[in-house]
Protein backbone atom coordinates (compact mmCIF):
# COMPACT_ATOMS: atom_id res chain seq x y z
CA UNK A 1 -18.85 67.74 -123.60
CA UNK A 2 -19.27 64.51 -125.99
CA UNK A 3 -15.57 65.14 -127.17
CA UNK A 4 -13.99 65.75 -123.44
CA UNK A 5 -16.05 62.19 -122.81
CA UNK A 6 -14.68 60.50 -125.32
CA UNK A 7 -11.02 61.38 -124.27
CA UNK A 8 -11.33 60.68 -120.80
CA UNK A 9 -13.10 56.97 -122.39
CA UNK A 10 -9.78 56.65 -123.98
CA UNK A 11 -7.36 57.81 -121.78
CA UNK A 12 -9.27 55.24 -119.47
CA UNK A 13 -9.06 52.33 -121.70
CA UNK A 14 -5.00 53.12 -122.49
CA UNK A 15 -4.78 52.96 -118.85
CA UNK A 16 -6.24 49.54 -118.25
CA UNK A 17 -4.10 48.20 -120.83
CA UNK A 18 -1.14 49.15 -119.60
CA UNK A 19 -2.01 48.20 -116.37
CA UNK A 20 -2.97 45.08 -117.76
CA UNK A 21 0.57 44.76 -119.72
CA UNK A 22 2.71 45.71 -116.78
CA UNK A 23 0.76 42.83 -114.54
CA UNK A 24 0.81 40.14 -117.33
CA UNK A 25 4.52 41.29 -117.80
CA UNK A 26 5.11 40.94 -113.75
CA UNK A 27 3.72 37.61 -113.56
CA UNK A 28 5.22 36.29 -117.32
CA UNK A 29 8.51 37.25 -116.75
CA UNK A 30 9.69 34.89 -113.89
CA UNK A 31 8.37 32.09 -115.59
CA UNK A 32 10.21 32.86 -119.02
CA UNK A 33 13.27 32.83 -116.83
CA UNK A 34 12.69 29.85 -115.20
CA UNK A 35 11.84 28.28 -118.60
CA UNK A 36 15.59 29.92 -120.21
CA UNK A 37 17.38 28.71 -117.36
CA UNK A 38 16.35 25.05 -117.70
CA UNK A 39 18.16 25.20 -121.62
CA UNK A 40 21.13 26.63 -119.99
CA UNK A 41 24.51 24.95 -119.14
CA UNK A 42 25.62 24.84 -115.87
CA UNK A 43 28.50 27.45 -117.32
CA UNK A 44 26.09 30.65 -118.82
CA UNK A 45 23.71 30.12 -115.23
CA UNK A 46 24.97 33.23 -113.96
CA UNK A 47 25.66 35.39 -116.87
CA UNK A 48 25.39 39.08 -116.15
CA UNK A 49 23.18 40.46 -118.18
CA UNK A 50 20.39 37.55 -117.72
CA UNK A 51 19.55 36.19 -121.50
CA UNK A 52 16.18 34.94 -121.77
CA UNK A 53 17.33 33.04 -125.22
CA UNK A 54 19.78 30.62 -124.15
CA UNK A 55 23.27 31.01 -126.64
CA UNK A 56 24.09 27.42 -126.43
CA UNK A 57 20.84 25.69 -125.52
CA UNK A 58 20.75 21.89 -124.25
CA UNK A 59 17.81 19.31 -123.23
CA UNK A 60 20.58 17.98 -120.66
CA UNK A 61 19.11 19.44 -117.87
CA UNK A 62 15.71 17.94 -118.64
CA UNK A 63 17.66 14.40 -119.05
CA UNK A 64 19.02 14.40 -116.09
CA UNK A 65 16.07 16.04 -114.11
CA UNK A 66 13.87 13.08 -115.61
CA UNK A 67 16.22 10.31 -114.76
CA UNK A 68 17.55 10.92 -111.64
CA UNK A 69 16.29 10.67 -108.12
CA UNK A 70 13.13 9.04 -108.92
CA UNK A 71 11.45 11.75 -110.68
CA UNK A 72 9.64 10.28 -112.95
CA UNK A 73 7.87 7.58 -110.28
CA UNK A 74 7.13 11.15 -108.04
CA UNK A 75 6.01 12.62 -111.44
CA UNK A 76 3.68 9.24 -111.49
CA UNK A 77 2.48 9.71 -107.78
CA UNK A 78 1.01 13.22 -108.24
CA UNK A 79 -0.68 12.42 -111.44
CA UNK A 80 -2.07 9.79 -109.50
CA UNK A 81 -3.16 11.31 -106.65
CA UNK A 82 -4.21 14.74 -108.11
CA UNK A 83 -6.44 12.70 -111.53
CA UNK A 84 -8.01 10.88 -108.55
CA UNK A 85 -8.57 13.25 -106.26
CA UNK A 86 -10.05 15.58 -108.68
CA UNK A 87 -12.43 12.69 -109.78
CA UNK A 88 -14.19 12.16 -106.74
CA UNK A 89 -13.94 15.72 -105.11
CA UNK A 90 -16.01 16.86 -107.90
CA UNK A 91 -18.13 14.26 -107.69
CA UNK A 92 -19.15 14.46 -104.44
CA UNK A 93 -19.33 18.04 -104.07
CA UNK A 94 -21.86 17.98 -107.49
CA UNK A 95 -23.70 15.53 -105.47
CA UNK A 96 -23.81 17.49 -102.28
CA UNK A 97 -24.59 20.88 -104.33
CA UNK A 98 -27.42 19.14 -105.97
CA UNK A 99 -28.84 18.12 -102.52
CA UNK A 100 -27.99 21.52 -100.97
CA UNK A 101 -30.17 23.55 -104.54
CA UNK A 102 -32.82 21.33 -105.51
CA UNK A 103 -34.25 19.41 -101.81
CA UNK A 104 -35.68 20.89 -98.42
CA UNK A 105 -34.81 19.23 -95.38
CA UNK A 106 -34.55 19.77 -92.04
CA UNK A 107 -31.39 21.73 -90.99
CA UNK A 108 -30.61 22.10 -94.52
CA UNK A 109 -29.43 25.89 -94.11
CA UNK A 110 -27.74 25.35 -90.92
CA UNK A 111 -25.74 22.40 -92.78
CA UNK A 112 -24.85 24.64 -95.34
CA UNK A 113 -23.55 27.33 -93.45
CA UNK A 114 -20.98 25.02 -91.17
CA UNK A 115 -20.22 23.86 -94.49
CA UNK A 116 -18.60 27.28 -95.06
CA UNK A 117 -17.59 27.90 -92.01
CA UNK A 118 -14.87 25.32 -93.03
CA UNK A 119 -13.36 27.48 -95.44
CA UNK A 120 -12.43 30.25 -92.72
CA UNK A 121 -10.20 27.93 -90.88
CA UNK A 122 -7.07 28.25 -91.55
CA UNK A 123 -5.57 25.01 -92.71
CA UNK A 124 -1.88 24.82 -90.92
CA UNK A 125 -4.74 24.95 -87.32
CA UNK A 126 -6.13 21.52 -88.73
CA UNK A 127 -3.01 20.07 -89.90
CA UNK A 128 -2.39 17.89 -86.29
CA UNK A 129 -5.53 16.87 -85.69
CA UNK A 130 -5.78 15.99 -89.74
CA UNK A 131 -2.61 14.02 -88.61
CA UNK A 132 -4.23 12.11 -85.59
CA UNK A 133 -7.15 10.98 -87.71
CA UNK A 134 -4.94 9.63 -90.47
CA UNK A 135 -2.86 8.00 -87.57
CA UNK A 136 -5.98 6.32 -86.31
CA UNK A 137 -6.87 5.30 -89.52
CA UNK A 138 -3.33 4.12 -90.81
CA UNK A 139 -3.23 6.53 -93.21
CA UNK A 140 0.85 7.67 -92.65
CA UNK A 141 3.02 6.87 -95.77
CA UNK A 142 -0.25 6.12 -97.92
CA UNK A 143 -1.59 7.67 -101.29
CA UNK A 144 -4.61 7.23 -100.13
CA UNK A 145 -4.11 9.08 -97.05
CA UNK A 146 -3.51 11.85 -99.66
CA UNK A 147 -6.60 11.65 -101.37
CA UNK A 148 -8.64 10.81 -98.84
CA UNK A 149 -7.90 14.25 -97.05
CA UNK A 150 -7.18 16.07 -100.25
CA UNK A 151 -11.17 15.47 -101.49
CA UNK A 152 -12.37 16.56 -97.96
CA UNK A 153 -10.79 19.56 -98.24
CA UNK A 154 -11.88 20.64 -101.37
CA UNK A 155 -15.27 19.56 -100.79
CA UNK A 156 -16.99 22.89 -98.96
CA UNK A 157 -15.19 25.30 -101.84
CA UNK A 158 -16.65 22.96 -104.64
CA UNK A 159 -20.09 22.84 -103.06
CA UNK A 160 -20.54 26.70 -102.80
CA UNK A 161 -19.79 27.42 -106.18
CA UNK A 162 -21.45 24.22 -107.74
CA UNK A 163 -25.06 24.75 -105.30
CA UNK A 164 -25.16 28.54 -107.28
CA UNK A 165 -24.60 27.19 -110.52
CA UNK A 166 -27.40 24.19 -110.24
CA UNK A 167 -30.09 26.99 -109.04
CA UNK A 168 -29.77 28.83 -111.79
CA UNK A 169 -31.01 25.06 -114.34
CA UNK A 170 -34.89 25.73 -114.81
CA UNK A 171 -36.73 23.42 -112.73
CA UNK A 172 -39.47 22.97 -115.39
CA UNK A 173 -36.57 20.91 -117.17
CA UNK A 174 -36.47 18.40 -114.08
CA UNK A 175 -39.81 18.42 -113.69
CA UNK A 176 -40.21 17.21 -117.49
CA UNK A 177 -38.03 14.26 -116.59
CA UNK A 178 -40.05 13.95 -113.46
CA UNK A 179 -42.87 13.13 -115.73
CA UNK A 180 -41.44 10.75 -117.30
CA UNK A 181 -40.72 8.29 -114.29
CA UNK A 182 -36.74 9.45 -113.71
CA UNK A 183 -35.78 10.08 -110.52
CA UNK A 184 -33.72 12.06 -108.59
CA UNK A 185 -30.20 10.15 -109.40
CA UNK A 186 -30.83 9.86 -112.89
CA UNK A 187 -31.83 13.59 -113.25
CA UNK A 188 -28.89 14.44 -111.79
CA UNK A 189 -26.53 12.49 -114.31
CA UNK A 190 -28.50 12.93 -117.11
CA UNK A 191 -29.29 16.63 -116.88
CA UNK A 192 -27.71 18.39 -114.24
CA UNK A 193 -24.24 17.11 -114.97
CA UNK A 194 -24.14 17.73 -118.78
CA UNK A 195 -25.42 21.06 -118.25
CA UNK A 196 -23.25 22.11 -115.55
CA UNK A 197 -19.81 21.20 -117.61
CA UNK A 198 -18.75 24.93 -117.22
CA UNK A 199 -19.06 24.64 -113.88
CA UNK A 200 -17.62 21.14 -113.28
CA UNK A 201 -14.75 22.42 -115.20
CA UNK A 202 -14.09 25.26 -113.14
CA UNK A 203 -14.06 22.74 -109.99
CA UNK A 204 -12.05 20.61 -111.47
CA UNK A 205 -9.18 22.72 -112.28
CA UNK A 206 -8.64 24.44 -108.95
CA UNK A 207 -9.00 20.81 -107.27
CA UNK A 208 -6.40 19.78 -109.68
CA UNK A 209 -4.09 22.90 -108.91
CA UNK A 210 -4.89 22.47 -105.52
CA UNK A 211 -4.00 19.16 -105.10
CA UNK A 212 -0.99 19.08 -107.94
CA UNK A 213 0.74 21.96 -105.90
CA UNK A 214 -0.16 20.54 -102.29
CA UNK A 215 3.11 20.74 -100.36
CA UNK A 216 2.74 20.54 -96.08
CA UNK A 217 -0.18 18.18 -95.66
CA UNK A 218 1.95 15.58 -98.37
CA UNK A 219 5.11 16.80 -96.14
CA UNK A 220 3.23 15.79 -93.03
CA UNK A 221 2.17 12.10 -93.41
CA UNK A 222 4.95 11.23 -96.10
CA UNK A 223 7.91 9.72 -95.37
CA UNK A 224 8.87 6.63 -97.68
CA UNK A 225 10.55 7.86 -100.34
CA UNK A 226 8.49 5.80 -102.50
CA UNK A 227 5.48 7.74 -101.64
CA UNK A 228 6.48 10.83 -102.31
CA UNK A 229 4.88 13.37 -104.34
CA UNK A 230 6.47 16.00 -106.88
CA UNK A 231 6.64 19.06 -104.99
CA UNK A 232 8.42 17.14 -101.60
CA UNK A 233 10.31 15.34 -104.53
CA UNK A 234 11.49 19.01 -106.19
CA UNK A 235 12.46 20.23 -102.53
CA UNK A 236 13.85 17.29 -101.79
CA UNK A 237 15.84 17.65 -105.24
CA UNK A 238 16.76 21.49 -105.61
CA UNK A 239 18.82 20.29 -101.73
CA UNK A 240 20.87 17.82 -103.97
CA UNK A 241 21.27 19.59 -106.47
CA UNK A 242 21.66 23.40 -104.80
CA UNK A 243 24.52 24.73 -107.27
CA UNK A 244 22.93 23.19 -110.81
CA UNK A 245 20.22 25.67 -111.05
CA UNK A 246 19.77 24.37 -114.39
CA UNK A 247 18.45 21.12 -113.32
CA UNK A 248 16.39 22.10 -110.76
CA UNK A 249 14.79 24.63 -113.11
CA UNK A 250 14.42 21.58 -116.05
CA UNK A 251 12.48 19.58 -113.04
CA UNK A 252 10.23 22.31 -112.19
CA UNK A 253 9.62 23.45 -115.79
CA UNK A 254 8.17 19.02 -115.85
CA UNK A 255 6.39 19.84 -112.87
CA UNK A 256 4.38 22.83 -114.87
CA UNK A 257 3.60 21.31 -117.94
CA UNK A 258 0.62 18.60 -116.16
CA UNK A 259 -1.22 22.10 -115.29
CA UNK A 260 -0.73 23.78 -118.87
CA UNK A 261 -1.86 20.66 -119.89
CA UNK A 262 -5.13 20.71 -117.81
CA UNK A 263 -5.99 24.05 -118.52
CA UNK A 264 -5.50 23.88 -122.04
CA UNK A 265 -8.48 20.98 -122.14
CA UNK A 266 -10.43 22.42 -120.74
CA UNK A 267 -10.25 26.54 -120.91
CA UNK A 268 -13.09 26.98 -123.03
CA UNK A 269 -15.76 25.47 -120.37
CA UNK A 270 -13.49 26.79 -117.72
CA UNK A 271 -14.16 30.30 -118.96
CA UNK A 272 -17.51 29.81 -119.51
CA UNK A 273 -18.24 28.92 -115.83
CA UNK A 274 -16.24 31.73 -115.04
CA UNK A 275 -18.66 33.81 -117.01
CA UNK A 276 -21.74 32.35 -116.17
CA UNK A 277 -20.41 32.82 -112.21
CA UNK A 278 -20.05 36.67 -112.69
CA UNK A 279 -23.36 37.35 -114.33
CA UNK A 280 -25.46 35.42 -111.71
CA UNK A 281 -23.39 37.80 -109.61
């Protein structure tokens, strides 16, 4: 019996890895593509077999991606919209969790709850009457109008997770500070927010995707040129320049690296909040 357990606890774990190999491979192997492609001259594009190791690689296409059309100034816009954004969605939320795990007042449940009743609308239902407010608020062909609505929406997802994470600091910790005179502001940036860096890091990199990848709402209320944003800017792009794959793949490869980038920071607390999440759960 111990041996037949013992092969079926292999033959298990063999099968999770190569489950887990054929899904990393899945999801990998478009992206290596896209990456070969961008090396590639506009002459070995369609090559039959496809060679993920470019034979005559050349940082042309990313030249030319980073040159032309404006890219770099859209490149500029959604760094500046998405850092920003980022910044003071999870700020806000941290404050709003705080209030939500650590206070009792009136309604305070019932608050909550339409808080996440936000998150089961769809978001193309709000989309017009998103529009009308930032139309009554002169909002259309503005960053800002960006942000503003970008930290909104983010706020109710960053509040659930954040309000479960600050329940779980000891109060005894708060109420040391307590004793000491602090109050409730400066307990919240000099305790909660150190300790919930896991957290705050898991918030802040799906805002930052979120808001980095954000295509119909920037779509909607964008249309000087100036304004524009790198994903309109890469549609925009890959319609001018529909036969140099190579180029369009160079600009999107740019458009990738800001989220590598962002992860990379800041995987360590980002796991760690991901761990924390799943044994509170």
């Amino acid at each position: 019996m111990i041996v037949g357990s013992k092969k079926r606890q292999i033959t298990f774990r063999v099968l999770r890895y190569v489950t887990l190999i054929v899904g990393a491979a899945i999801m990998i192997i478009p992206f290596l593509y896209l990456f070969a492609t961008s090396f590639k001259p506009q002459l070995y594009l369609f090559e039959i077999p496809p060679q993920f190791i470019p034979k005559h690689p050349t940082l042309s296409n990313y030249t030319d991606a980073w040159t032309s059309n404006s890219f770099g100034h859209y490149f500029a816009n959604s760094v500046f919209v998405s850092v920003i954004s980022t910044v003071f969605a999870a700020l806000l939320s941290a404050m709003m969790a705080y209030a939500f795990a650590r206070f009792n007042f009136k309604g305070q449940n019932i608050m909550f709850w339409l808080l996440l009743v936000g998150l089961m609308v769809p978001g193309m239902m709000l989309l017009i009457p998103q529009y009308l407010l930032a139309n009554q608020l002169h909002l259309i062909n503005s960053l800002i109008g960006l942000i503003l609505f970008y930290v909104a929406t983010n706020l109710a997802f960053n509040t659930f997770l954040l309000r479960g994470f600050f329940e779980e600091i000891p109060w005894e910790l708060e109420e040391a500070m307590i004793m000491d005179g602090a109050g409730a502001f400066r307990r919240f940036w000099r305790l909660i927010l150190p300790l919930s860096r896991p957290a705050l890091a898991t918030v802040g990199i799906f805002t930052f995707l979120a808001c980095w990848d954000e295509y119909v709402w920037a779509l909607t209320i964008i249309n000087d040129p100036d304004k524009r944003t790198l994903p309109i800017a890469i549609s925009v792009f890959q319609g001018q320049h529909l036969t140099n794959w190579g180029l369009v793949f160079a600009a999107s490869t740019i458009a990738i690296v800001p989220v590598i980038v962002v992860f990379a920071l800041f995987q360590r607390q980002f796991i760690r909040g991901l761990s924390a999440d799943a044994l509170k759960g």
